[in-house]
Protein backbone atom coordinates (compact mmCIF):
# COMPACT_ATOMS: atom_id res chain seq x y z
CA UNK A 1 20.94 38.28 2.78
CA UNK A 2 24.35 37.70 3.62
CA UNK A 3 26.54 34.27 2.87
CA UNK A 4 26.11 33.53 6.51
CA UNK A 5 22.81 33.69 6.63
CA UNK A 6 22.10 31.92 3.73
CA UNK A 7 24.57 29.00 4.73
CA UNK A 8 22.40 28.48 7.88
CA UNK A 9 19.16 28.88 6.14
CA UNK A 10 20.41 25.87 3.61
CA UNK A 11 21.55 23.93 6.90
CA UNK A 12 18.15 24.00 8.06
CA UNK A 13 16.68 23.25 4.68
CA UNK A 14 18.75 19.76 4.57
CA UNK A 15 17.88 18.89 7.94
CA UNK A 16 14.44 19.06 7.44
CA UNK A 17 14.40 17.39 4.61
CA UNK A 18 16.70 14.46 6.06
CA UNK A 19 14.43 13.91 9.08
CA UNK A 20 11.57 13.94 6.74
CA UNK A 21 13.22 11.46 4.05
CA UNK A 22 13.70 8.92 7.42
CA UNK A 23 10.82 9.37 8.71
CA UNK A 24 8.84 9.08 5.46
CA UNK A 25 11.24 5.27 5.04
CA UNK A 26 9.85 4.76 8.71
CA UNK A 27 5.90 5.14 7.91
CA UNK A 28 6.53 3.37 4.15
CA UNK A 29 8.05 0.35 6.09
CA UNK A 30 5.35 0.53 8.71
CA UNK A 31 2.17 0.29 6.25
CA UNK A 32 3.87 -2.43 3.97
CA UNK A 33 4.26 -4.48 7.01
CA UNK A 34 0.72 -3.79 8.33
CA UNK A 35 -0.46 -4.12 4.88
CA UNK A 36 0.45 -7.46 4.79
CA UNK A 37 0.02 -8.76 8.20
CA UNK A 38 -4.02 -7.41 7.96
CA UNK A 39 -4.21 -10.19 5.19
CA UNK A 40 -4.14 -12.69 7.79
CA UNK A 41 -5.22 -12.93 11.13
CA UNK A 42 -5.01 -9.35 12.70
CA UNK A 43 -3.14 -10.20 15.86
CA UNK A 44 -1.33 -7.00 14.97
CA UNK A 45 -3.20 -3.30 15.63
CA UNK A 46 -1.43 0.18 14.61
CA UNK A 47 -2.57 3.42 15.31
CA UNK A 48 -1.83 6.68 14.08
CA UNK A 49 -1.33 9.50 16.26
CA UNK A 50 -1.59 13.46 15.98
CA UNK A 51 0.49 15.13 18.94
CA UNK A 52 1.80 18.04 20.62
CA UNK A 53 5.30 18.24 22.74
CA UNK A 54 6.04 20.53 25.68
CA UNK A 55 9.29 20.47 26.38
CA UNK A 56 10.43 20.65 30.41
CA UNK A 57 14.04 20.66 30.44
CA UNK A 58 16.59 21.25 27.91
CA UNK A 59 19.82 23.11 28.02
CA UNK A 60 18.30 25.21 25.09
CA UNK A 61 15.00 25.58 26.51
CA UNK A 62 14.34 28.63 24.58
CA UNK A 63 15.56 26.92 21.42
CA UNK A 64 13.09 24.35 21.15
CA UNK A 65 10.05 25.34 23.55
CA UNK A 66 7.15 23.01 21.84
CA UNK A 67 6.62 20.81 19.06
CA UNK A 68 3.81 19.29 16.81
CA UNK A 69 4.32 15.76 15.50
CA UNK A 70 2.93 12.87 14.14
CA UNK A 71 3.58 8.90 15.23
CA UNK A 72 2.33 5.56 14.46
CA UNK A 73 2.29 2.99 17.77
CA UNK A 74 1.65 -0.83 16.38
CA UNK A 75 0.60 -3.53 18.94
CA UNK A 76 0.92 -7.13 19.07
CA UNK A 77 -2.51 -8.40 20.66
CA UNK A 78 -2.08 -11.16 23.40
CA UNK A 79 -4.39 -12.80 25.27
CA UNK A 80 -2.58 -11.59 28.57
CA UNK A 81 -2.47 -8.33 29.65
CA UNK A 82 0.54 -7.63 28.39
CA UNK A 83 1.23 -6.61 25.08
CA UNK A 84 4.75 -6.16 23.05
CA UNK A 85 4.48 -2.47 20.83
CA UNK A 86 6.61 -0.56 18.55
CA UNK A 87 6.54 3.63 18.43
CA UNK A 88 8.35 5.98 15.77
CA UNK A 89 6.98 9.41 16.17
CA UNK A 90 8.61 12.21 14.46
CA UNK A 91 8.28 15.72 15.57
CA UNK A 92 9.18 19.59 14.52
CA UNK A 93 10.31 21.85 16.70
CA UNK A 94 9.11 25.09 15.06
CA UNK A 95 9.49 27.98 17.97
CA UNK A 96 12.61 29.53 18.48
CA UNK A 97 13.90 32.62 20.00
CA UNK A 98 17.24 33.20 18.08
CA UNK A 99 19.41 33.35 21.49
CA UNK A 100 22.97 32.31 21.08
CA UNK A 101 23.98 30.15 23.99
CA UNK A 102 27.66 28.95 24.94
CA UNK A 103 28.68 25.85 26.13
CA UNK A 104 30.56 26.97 30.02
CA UNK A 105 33.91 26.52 27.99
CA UNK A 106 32.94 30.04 25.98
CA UNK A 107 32.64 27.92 22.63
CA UNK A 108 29.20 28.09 20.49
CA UNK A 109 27.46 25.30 20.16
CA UNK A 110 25.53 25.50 17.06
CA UNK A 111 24.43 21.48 16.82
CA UNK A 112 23.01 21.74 20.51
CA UNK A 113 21.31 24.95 20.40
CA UNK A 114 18.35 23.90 18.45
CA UNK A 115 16.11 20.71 18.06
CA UNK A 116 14.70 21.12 14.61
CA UNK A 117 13.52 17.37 14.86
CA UNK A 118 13.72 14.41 16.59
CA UNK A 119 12.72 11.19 15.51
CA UNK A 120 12.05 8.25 18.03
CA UNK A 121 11.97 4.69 17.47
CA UNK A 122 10.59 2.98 21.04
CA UNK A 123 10.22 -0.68 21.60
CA UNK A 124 8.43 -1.99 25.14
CA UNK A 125 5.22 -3.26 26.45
CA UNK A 126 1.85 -2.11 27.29
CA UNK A 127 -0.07 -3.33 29.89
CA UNK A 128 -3.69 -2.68 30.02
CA UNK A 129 -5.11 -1.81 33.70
CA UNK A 130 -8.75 -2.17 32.26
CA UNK A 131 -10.95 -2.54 29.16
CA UNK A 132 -10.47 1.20 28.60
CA UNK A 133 -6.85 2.06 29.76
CA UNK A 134 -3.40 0.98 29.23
CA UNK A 135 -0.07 1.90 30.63
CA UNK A 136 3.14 1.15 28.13
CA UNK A 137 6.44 1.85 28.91
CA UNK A 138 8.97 1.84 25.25
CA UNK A 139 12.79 3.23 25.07
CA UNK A 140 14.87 3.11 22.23
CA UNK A 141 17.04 5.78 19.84
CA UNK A 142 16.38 8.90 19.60
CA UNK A 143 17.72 10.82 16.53
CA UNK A 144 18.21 14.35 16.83
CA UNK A 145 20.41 16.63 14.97
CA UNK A 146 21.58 13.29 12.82
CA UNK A 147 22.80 12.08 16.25
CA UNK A 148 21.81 9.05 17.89
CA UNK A 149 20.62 9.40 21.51
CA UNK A 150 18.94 6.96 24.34
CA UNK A 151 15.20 7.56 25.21
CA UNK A 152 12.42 6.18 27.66
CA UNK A 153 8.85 6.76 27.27
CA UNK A 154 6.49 6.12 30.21
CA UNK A 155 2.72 6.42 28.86
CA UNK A 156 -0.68 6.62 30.15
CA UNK A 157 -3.16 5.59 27.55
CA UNK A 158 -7.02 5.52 27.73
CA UNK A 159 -9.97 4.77 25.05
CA UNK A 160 -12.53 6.90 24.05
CA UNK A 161 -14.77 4.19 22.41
CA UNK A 162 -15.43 0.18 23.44
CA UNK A 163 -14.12 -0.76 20.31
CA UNK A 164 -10.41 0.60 21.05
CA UNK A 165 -11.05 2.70 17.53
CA UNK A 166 -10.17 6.25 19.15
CA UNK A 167 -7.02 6.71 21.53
CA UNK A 168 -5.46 9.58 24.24
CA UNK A 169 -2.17 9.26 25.24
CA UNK A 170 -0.29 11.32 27.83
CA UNK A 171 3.34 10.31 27.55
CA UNK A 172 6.88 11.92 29.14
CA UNK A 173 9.89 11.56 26.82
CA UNK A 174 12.98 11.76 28.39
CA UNK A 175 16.46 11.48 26.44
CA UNK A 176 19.45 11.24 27.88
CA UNK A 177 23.00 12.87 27.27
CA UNK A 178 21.67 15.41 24.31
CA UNK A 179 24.41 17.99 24.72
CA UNK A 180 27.66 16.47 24.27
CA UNK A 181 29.19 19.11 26.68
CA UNK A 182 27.74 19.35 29.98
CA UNK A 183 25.98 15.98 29.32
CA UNK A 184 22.22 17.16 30.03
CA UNK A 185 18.92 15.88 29.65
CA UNK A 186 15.97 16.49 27.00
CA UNK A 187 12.57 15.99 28.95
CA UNK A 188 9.35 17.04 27.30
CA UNK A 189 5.43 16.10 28.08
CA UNK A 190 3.55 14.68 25.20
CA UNK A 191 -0.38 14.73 24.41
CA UNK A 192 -1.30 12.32 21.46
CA UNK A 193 -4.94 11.60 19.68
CA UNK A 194 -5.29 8.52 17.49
CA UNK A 195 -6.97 6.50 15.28
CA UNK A 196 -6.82 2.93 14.88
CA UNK A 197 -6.02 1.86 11.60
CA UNK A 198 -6.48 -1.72 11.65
């Protein structure tokens, strides 16, 4: 192995372990607050989800073709149909076909080739069309890279149960302005299972 290739393959070592070290703070911070709001009245439900990314458009398609994640998505119950809701889902981007793209200048552009991670921290509201579906629309930062980017998530939720316990979720995340360059987009379809927690 080369020094090249072994720079890059520590590179990638530290960024994985960075986006895991935040998003490990993320889910700590979530289940102490949880934790203590279940002591009292439960107005408060969080749910942990299993997913899978597609992405749709990227400048690095190639790069970063799917990912496999995890999130947790905690709801403020109302007595309205609307509800306010917080979402950090983390995801790795674990395909890659090793093509070296250019930005149109010529230059390479080794931070917006790949998406080894991306991290998203989405505020909004959910509004629930009947007693087993919901609708939520959340945007927020989007870290990628150990850069900070906008993001929207529209979502169509449903229930699998009459007691809310089990939870689909077809979502599309759309961040704007990822590469720096030719200012494009990073769309990709999400497909989330979860389980209430409390």
């Amino acid at each position: 192995m080369d020094f090249i290739a072994f720079k890059e393959t520590l590179i990638i070592l530290v960024e994985t372990f960075s986006f895991m070290r935040v998003f490990n703070l993320i889910i700590l911070g979530i289940l102490f607050f949880a934790d203590s709001n279940a002591q009292s009245n439960r107005k408060i439900s969080t749910t942990i989800f299993a997913q899978g990314n597609l992405t749709l458009h990227d400048y690095t398609i190639g790069n970063n073709p799917w990912a496999i994640g995890m999130g947790f998505q905690t709801e403020i119950r109302t007595k309205s149909r609307f509800s306010p809701m917080l979402e950090i889902t983390g995801d790795a981007y674990l395909a890659d076909d090793k093509v070296l793209r250019v930005d149109p200048d010529g230059n390479e552009t080794n931070v917006d080739n790949d998406v080894p991670g991306m991290v998203n921290i989405f505020g909004g509201a959910a509004y629930r069309t009947s007693d087993m579906a919901f609708v939520a629309l959340t945007a927020g930062p989007s870290l990628i890279n150990g850069k900070i980017f906008f993001g929207i998530k529209p979502a169509f939720g449903f229930y699998f149960d009459e007691k809310h316990r089990w939870t689909g979720k077809l979502s599309y995340i759309h961040v704007f302005d990822r590469t720096k360059l030719n200012k494009q987009d990073f769309v990709s379809l999400s497909a989330a299972i979860g389980v209430r927690l409390f």
